[in-house]
Protein backbone atom coordinates (compact mmCIF):
# COMPACT_ATOMS: atom_id res chain seq x y z
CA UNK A 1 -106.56 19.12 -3.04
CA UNK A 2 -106.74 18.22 0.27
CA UNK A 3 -105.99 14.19 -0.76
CA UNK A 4 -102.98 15.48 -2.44
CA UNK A 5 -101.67 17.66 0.59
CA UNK A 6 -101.97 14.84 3.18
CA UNK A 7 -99.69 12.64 0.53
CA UNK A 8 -97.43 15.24 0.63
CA UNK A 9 -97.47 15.44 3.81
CA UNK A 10 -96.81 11.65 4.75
CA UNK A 11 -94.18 11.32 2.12
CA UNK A 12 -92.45 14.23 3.98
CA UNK A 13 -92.60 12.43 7.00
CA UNK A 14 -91.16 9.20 5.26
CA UNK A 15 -88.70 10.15 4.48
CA UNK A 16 -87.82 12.54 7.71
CA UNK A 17 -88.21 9.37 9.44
CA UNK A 18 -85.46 7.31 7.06
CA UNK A 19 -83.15 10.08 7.45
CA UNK A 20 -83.51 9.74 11.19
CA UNK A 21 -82.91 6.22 11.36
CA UNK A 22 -79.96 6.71 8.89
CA UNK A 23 -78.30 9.31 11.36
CA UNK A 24 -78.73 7.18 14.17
CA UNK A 25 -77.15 4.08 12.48
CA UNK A 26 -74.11 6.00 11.73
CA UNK A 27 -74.00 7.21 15.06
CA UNK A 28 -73.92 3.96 16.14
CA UNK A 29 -71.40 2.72 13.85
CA UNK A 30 -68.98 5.17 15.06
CA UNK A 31 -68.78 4.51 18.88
CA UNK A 32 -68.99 0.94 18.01
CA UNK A 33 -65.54 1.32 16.30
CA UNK A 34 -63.93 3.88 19.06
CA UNK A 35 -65.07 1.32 21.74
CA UNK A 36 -63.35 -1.70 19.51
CA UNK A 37 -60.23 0.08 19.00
CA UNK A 38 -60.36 1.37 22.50
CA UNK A 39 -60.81 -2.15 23.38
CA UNK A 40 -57.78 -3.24 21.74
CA UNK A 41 -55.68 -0.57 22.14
CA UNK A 42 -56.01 -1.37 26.10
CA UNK A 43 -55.46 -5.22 25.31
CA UNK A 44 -51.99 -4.61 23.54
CA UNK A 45 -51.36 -2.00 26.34
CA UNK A 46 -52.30 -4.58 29.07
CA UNK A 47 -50.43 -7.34 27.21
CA UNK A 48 -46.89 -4.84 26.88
CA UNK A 49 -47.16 -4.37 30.63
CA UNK A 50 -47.64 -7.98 31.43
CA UNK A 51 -44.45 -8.85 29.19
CA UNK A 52 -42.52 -6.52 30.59
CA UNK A 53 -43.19 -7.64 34.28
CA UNK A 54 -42.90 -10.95 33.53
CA UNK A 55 -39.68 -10.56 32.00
CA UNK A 56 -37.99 -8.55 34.76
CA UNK A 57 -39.52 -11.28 36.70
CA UNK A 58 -37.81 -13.72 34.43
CA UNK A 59 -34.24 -12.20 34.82
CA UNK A 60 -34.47 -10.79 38.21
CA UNK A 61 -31.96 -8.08 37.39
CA UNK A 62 -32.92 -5.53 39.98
CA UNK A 63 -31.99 -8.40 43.08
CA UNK A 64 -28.73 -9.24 42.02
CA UNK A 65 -25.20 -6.54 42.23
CA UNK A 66 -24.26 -6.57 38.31
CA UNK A 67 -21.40 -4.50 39.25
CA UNK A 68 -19.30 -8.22 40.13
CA UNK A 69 -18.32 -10.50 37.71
CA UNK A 70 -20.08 -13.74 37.89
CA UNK A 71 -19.09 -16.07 40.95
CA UNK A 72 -17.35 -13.47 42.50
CA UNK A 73 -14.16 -14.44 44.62
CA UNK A 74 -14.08 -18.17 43.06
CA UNK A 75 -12.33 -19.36 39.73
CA UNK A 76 -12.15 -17.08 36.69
CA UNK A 77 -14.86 -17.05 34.65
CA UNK A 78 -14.12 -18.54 31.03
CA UNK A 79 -15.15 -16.71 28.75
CA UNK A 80 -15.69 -17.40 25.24
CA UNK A 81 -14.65 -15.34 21.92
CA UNK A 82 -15.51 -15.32 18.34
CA UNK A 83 -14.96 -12.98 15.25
CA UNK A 84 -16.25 -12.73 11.89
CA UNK A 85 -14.66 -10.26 9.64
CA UNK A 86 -17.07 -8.56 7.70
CA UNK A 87 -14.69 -6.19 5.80
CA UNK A 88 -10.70 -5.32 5.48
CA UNK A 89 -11.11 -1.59 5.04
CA UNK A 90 -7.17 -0.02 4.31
CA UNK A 91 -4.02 -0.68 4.78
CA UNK A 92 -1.93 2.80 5.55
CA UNK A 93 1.80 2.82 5.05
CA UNK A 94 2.40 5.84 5.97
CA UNK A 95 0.17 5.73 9.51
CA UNK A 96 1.37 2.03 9.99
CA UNK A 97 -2.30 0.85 10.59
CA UNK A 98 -4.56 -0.98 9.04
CA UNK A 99 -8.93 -0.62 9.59
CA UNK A 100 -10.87 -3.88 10.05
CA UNK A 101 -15.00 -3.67 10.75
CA UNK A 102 -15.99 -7.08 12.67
CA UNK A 103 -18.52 -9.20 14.82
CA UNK A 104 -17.41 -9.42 18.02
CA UNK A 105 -19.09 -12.35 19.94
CA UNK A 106 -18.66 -13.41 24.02
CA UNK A 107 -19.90 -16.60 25.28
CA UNK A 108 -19.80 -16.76 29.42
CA UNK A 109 -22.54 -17.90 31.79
CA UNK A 110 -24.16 -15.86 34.58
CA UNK A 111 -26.16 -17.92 36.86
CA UNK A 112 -27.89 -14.89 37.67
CA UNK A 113 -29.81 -14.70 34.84
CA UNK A 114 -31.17 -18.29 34.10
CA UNK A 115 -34.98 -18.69 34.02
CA UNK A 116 -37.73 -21.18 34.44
CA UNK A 117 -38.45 -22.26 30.74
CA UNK A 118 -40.85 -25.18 29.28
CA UNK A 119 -40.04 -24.09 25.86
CA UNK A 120 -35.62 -23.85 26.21
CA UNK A 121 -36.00 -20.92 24.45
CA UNK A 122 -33.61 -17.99 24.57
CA UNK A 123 -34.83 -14.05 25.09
CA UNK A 124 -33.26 -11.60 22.99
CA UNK A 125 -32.81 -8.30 23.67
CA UNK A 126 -30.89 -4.68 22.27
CA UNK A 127 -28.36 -2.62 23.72
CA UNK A 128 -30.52 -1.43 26.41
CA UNK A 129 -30.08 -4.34 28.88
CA UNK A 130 -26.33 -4.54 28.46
CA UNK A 131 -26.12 -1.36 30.44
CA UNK A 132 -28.20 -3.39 33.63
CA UNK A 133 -26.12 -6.22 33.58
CA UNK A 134 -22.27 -7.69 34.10
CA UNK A 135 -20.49 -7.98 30.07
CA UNK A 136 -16.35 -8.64 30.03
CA UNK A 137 -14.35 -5.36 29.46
CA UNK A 138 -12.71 -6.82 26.21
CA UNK A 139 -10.62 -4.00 24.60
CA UNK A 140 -8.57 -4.02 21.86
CA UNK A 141 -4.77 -3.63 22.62
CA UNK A 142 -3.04 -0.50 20.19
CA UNK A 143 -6.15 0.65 18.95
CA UNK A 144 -6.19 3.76 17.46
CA UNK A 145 -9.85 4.60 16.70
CA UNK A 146 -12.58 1.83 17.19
CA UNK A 147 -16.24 2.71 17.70
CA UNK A 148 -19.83 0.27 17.90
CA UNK A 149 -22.04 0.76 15.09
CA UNK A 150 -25.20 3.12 15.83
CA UNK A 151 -27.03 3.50 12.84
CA UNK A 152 -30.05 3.20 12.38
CA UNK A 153 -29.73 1.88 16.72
CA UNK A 154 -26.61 0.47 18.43
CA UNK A 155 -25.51 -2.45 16.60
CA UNK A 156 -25.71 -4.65 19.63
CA UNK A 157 -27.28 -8.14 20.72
CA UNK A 158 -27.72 -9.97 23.78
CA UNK A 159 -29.34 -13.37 23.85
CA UNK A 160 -29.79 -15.22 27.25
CA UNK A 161 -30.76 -18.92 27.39
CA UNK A 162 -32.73 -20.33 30.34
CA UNK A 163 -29.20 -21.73 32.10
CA UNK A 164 -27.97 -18.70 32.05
CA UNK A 165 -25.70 -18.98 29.20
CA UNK A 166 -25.03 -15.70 27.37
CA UNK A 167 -24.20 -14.61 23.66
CA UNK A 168 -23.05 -11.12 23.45
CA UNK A 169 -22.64 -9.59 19.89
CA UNK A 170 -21.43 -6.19 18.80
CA UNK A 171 -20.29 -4.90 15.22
CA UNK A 172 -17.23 -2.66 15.59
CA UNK A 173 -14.44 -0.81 13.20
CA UNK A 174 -11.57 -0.69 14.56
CA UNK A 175 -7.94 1.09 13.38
CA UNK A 176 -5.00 -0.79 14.91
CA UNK A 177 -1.51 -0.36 15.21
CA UNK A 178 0.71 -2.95 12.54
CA UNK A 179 4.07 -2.96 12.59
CA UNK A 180 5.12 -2.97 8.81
CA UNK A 181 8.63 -4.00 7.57
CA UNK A 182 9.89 -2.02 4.18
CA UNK A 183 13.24 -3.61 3.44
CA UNK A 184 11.80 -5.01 0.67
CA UNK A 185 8.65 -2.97 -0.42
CA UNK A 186 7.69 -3.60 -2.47
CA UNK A 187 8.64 -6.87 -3.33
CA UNK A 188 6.56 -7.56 0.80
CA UNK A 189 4.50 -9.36 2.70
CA UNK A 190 2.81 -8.16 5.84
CA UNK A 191 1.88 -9.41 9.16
CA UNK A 192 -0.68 -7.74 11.14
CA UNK A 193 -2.36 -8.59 14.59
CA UNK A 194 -5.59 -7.43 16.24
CA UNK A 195 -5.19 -8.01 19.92
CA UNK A 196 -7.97 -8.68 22.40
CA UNK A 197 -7.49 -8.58 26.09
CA UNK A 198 -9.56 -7.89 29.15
CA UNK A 199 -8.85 -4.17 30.80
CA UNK A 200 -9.66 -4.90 34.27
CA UNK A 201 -9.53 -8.60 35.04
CA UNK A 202 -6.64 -10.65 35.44
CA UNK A 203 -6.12 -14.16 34.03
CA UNK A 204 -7.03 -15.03 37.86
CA UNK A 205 -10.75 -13.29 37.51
CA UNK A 206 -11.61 -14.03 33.24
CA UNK A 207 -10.03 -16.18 31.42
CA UNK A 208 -10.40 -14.94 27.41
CA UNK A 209 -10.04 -18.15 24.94
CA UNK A 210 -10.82 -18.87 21.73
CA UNK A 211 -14.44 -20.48 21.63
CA UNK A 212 -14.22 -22.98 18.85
CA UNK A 213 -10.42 -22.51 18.44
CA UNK A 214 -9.07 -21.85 14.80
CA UNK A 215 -13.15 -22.03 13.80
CA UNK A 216 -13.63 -19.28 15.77
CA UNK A 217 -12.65 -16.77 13.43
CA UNK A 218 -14.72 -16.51 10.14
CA UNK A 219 -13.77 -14.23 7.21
CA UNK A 220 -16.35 -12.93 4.70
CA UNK A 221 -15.14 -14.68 0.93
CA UNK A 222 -16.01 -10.73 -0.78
CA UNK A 223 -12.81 -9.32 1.15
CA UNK A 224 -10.33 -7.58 -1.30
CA UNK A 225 -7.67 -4.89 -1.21
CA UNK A 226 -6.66 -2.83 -4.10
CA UNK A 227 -2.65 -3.65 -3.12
CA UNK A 228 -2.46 -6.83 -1.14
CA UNK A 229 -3.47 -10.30 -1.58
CA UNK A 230 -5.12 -11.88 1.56
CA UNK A 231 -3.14 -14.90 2.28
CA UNK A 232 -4.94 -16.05 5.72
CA UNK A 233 -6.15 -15.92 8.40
CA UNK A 234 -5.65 -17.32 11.91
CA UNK A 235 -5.53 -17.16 15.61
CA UNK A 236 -3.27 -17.19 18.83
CA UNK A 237 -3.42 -16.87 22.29
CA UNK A 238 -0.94 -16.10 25.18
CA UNK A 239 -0.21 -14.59 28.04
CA UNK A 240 0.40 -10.68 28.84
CA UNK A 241 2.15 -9.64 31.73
CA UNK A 242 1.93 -6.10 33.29
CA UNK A 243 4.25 -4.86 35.72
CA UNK A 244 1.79 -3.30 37.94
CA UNK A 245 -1.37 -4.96 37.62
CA UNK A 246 -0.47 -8.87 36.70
CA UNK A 247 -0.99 -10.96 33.41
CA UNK A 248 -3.91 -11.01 31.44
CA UNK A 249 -5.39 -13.11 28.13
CA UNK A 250 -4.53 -11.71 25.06
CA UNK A 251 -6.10 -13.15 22.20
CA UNK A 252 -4.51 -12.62 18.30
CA UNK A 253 -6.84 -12.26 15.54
CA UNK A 254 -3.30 -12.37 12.67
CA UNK A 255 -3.48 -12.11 8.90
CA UNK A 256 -0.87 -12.33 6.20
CA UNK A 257 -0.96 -9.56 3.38
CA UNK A 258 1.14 -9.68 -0.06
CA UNK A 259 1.76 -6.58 -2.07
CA UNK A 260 0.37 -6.45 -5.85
CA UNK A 261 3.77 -5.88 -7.44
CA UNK A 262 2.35 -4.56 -10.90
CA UNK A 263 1.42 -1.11 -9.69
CA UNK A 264 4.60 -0.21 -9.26
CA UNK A 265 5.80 -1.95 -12.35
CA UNK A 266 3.83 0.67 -13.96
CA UNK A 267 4.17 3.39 -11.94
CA UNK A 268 7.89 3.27 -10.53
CA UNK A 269 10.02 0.33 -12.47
CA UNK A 270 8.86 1.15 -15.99
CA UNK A 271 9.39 4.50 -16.05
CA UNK A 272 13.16 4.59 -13.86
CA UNK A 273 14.31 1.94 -16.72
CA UNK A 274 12.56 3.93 -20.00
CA UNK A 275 14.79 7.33 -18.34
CA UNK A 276 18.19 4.97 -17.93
CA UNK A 277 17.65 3.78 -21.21
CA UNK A 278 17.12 7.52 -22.94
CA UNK A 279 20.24 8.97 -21.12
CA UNK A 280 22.21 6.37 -23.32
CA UNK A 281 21.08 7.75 -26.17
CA UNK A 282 23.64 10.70 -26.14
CA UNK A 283 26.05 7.90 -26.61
CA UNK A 284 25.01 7.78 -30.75
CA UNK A 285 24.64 11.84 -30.96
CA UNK A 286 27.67 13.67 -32.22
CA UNK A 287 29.75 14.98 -29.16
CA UNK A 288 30.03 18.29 -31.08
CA UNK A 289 26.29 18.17 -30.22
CA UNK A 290 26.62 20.03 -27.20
CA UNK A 291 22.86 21.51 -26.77
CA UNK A 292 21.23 18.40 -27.39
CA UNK A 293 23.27 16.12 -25.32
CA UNK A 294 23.47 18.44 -21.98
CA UNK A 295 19.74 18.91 -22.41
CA UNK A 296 19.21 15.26 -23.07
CA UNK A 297 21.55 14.44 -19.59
CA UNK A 298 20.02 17.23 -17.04
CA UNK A 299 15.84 16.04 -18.07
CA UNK A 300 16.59 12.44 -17.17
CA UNK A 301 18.05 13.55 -14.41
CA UNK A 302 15.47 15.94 -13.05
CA UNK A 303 12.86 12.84 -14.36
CA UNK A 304 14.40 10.19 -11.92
CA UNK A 305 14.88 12.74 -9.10
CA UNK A 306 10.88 13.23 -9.52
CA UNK A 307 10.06 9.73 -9.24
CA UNK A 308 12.22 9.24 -6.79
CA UNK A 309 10.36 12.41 -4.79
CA UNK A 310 7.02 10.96 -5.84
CA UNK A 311 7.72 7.40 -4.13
CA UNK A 312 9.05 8.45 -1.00
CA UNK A 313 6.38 11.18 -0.54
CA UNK A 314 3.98 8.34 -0.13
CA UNK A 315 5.87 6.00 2.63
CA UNK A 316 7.49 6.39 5.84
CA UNK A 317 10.48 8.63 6.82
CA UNK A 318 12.06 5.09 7.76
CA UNK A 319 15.50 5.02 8.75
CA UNK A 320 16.87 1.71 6.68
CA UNK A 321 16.98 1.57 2.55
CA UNK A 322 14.28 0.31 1.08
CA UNK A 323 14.38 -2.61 -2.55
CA UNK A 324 12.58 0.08 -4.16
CA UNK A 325 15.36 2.58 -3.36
CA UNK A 326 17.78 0.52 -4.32
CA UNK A 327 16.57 -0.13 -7.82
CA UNK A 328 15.61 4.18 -8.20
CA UNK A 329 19.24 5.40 -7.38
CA UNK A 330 20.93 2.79 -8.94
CA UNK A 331 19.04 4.01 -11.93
CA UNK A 332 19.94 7.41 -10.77
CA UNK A 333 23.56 6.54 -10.91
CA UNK A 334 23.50 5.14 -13.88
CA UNK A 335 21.63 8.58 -15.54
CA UNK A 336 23.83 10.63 -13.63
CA UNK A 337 27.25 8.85 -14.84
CA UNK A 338 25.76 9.03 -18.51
CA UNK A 339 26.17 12.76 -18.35
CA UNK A 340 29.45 12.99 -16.51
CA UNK A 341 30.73 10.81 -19.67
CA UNK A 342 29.83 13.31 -21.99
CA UNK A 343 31.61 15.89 -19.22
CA UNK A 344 35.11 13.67 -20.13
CA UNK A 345 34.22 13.43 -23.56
CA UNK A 346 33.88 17.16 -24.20
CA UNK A 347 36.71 17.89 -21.75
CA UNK A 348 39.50 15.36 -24.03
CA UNK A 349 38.16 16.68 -27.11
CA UNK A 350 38.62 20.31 -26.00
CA UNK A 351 42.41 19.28 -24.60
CA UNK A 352 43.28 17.43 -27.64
CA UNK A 353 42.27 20.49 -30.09
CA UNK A 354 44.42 22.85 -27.89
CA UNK A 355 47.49 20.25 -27.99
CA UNK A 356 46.63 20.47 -32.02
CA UNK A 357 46.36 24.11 -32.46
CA UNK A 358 50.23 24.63 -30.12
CA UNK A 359 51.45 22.33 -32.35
CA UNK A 360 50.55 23.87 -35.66
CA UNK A 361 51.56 27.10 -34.32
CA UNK A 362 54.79 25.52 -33.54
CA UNK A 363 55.40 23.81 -36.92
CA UNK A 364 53.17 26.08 -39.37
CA UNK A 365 54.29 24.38 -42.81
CA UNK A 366 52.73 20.83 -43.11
CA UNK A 367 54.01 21.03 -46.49
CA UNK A 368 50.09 20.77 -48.26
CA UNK A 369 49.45 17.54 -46.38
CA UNK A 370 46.23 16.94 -45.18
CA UNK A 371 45.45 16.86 -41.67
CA UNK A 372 43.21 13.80 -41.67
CA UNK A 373 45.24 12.05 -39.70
CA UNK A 374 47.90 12.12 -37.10
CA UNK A 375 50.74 10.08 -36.31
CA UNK A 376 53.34 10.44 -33.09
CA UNK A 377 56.96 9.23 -34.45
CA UNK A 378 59.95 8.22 -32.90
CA UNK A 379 63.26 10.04 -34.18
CA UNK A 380 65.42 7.04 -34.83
CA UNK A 381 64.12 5.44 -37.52
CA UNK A 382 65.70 4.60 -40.78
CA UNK A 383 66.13 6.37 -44.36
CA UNK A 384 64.07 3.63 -46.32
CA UNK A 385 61.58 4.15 -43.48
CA UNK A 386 60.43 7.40 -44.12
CA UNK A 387 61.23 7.02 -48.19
CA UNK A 388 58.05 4.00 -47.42
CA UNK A 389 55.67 7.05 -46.22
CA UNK A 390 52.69 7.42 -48.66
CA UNK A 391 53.54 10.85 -50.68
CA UNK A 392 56.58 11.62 -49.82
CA UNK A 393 60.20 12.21 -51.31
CA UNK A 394 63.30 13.10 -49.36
CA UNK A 395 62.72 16.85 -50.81
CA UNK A 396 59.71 16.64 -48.43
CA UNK A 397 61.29 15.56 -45.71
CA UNK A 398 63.24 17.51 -42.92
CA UNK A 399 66.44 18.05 -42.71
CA UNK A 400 68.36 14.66 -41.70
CA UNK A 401 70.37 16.57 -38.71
CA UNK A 402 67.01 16.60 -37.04
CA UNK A 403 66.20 13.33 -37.47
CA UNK A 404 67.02 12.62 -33.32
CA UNK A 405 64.32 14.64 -32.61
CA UNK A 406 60.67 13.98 -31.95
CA UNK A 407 58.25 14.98 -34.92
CA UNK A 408 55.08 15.62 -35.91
CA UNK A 409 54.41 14.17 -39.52
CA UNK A 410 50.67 14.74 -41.12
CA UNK A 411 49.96 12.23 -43.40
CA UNK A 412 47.14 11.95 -45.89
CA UNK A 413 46.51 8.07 -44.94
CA UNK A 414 44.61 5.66 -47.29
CA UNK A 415 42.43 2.84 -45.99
CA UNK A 416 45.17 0.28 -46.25
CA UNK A 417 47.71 2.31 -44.81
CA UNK A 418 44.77 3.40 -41.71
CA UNK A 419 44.37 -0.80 -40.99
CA UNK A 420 47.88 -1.31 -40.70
CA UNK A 421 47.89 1.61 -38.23
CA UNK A 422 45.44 -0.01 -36.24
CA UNK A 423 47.11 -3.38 -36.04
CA UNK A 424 50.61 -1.94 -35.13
CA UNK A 425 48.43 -0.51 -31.93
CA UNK A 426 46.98 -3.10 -30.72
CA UNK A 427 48.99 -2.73 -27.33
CA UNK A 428 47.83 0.90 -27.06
CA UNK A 429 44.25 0.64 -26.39
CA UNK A 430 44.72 3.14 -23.43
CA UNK A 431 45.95 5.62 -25.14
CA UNK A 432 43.60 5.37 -28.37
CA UNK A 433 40.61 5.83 -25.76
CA UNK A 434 42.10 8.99 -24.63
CA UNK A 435 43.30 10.44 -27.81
CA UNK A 436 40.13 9.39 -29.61
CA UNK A 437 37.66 10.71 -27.75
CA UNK A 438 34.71 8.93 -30.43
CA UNK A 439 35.92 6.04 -28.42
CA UNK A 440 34.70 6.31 -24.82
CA UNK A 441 31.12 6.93 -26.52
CA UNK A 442 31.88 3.70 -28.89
CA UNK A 443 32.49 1.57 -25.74
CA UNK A 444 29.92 3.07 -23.41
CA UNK A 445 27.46 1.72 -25.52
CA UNK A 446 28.13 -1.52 -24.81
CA UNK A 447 29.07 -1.09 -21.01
CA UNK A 448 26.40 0.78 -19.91
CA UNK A 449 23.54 -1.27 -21.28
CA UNK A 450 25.66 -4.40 -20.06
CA UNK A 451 26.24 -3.29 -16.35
CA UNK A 452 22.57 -2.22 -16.08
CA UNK A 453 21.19 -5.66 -17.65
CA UNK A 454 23.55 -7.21 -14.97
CA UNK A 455 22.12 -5.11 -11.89
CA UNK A 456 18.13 -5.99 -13.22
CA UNK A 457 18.90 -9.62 -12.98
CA UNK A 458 20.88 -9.72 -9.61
CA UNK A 459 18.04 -7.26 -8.05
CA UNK A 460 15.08 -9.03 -9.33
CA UNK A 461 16.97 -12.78 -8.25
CA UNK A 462 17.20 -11.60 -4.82
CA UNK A 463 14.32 -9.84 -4.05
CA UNK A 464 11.57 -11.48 -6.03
């Protein structure tokens, strides 16, 4: 027993002594790693405040006045420019402006900031350091909105080579002013301008160009509008004069837009000719008809006054006529006239019955002759004459002392007798028109559609 206890008792000891040793090791192991990363985390510290020394150092901004444009009181500074479009956002009609997002790009040198360099590398740096050091005052001339890009920091880059050479770089959207033309919308084209100019400096202190001249502006190939086709791009540059402060560089960034014409094929020239052509349909329906032409007359109406409405709502209160308004109240003419001929048509044929009705109240016996027809006589005409008349015998006719006088025969006229009518007045047309009132509708079907085929091609000859 006592053997056995003293085995226990090393063993115990064992394996306190491995535990120990254990504890210890990880002990060790953990302030060796504190002390590493304590190590480094004061070697990256050390090395972010050498860096940042050096590199005020480098650029010595805090011993040179930023506040004056480099070589102050000598020549203007040139100063470089460059744009890439990145996007063509809208085109507004009825605000006259259009929304373009671009890179904006200086080039100038500042002799102030050039460096020692073995390398010829360039330092680049973030927004930060533009607000420490001299960068032109570009604006852009009848702006409306325009605003840097801050998400997810400024959108802003300054590089700065070791001669002191300078490439500033923002992204920006701007909404400009564009003077639009609609005498012919929209059948258009559009020019618009984005103008760049210096706020504070004369021509005599900055001197804007174009860097790389018509290279200098770059488009991105994915631009698209919904309504206009991009015809180019390019660029100008001139003088601006200001009465009170001098001239200045302007720069032009111009583009050349054409209007999609088959939207409004669909939504405006389709639908004004499909009404013009329904309003002559009353032309073939009876003019006894009177519910269904009126009704037929006063909805193309009200259907061309709502386009017309619905086009104008979405342009400008301009003060000139527009193509597009030419074509709609031509159109509207045209509908309107449709139902002011079935005004004279319903007016003659209302006069002629109540010329009819006198006269058969004034001669009541026709004598069993049908009323088919009717046929205006002159008194003098001979015995044989009226023997000739289809259906009649001298028993029928009046008495021959009344013969000077002007009468009303009804005759019951066969075809033959109807086409000889119709040759013998040939020189009437006038008044056939105007007693037959089925006439104006027989030749408004053929004037109507004629005039309005006429007007199409002379509009779309001119303006296409």
């Amino acid at each position: 027993m006592p053997d056995f206890a003293k085995l226990l008792l090393l063993i115990f000891c064992f394996l306190l002594l491995a535990e120990s040793r254990k504890h210890r090791r990880r002990r060790w192991t953990s302030q060796l790693e504190v002390q590493r990363a304590s190590h480094i985390y004061k070697k990256n510290h050390d090395v972010t405040k050498t860096w940042r020394g050096k590199t005020e150092q480098l650029l010595r901004v805090d011993d040179h006045d930023f506040t004056m444009r480099p070589a102050f009181g000598g020549p203007a500074i040139p100063v470089g420019v460059d744009v890439q479009v990145e996007s063509l956002d809208s085109i507004s009609e009825v605000d006259m402006d259009f929304t373009m997002t671009l890179y904006l790009r200086h080039y100038w040198r500042d002799e102030r900031l050039s460096f020692p360099s073995t390398t010829n590398k360039s330092m680049t740096f973030d927004g930060r350091l533009v607000k420490k050091i001299w960068v032109p005052d570009v604006f852009f001339v009848h702006s409306k909105r325009s605003f840097i890009h801050d998400t997810t920091t400024d959108n802003i880059m300054l590089r700065v080579f070791p001669d002191g050479h300078v490439l500033y770089s923002m992204r920006i959207t701007v909404t400009a002013m564009c003077n639009m033309d609609f005498s012919r919308f929209p059948l258009d084209s559009q020019t618009c301008s984005l103008e760049l100019e210096s706020y504070a400096y004369t021509d005599e202190d900055l001197m804007l160009y174009w860097k790389n001249g018509n290279d200098s502006l770059k488009t991105d190939e994915k631009i698209s509008l919904s309504q206009f086709l991009i015809q180019k791009f390019h660029t100008t540059s001139r003088l601006a004069f200001y009465s009170s402060t001098g001239w200045y560089n302007r720069l032009y960034i111009n583009f050349t837009l054409r209007r999609h014409i088959f939207f409004f094929l669909l939504q405006t020239y389709f639908p004004a000719t499909l009404m013009v052509m329904l309003s002559w349909v009353s032309f073939w329906i009876d003019r006894r008809a009177v519910p269904a032409r009126v009704s037929l007359g006063i909805t193309t109406v009200l259907t061309m006054s709502t386009i017309i409405t619905g086009v104008n709502a979405s342009m400008p209160r301009v003060s000139y006529i527009k193509a597009v308004d030419i074509y709609l109240w031509v159109s509207f003419v045209f509908v309107f006239l449709s139902v002011l001929e079935y005004a004279a048509v319903n007016y003659l044929t209302t006069v002629q019955e109540r010329k009819e009705r006198k006269l058969r109240e004034r001669f009541p016996c026709t004598c069993g002759i049908s009323h088919s027809k009717t046929m205006m006589l002159d008194g003098n005409y001979s015995e044989s004459d009226a023997n000739s008349l289809a259906g009649y015998t001298r028993n029928q006719m009046v008495p021959e002392e009344e013969k000077q006088e002007k009468m009303v025969v009804h005759l019951a006229m066969s075809n033959e007798s109807n086409s000889s009518r119709k040759r013998g007045l040939k020189g009437h047309v006038g008044l056939r028109i105007i007693q037959n009132t089925h006439a104006i509708d027989k030749y408004s079907r053929l004037i109507f559609p004629g005039t309005y085929i006429f007007f199409n091609l002379i509009y779309w000859s001119v303006f296409s």
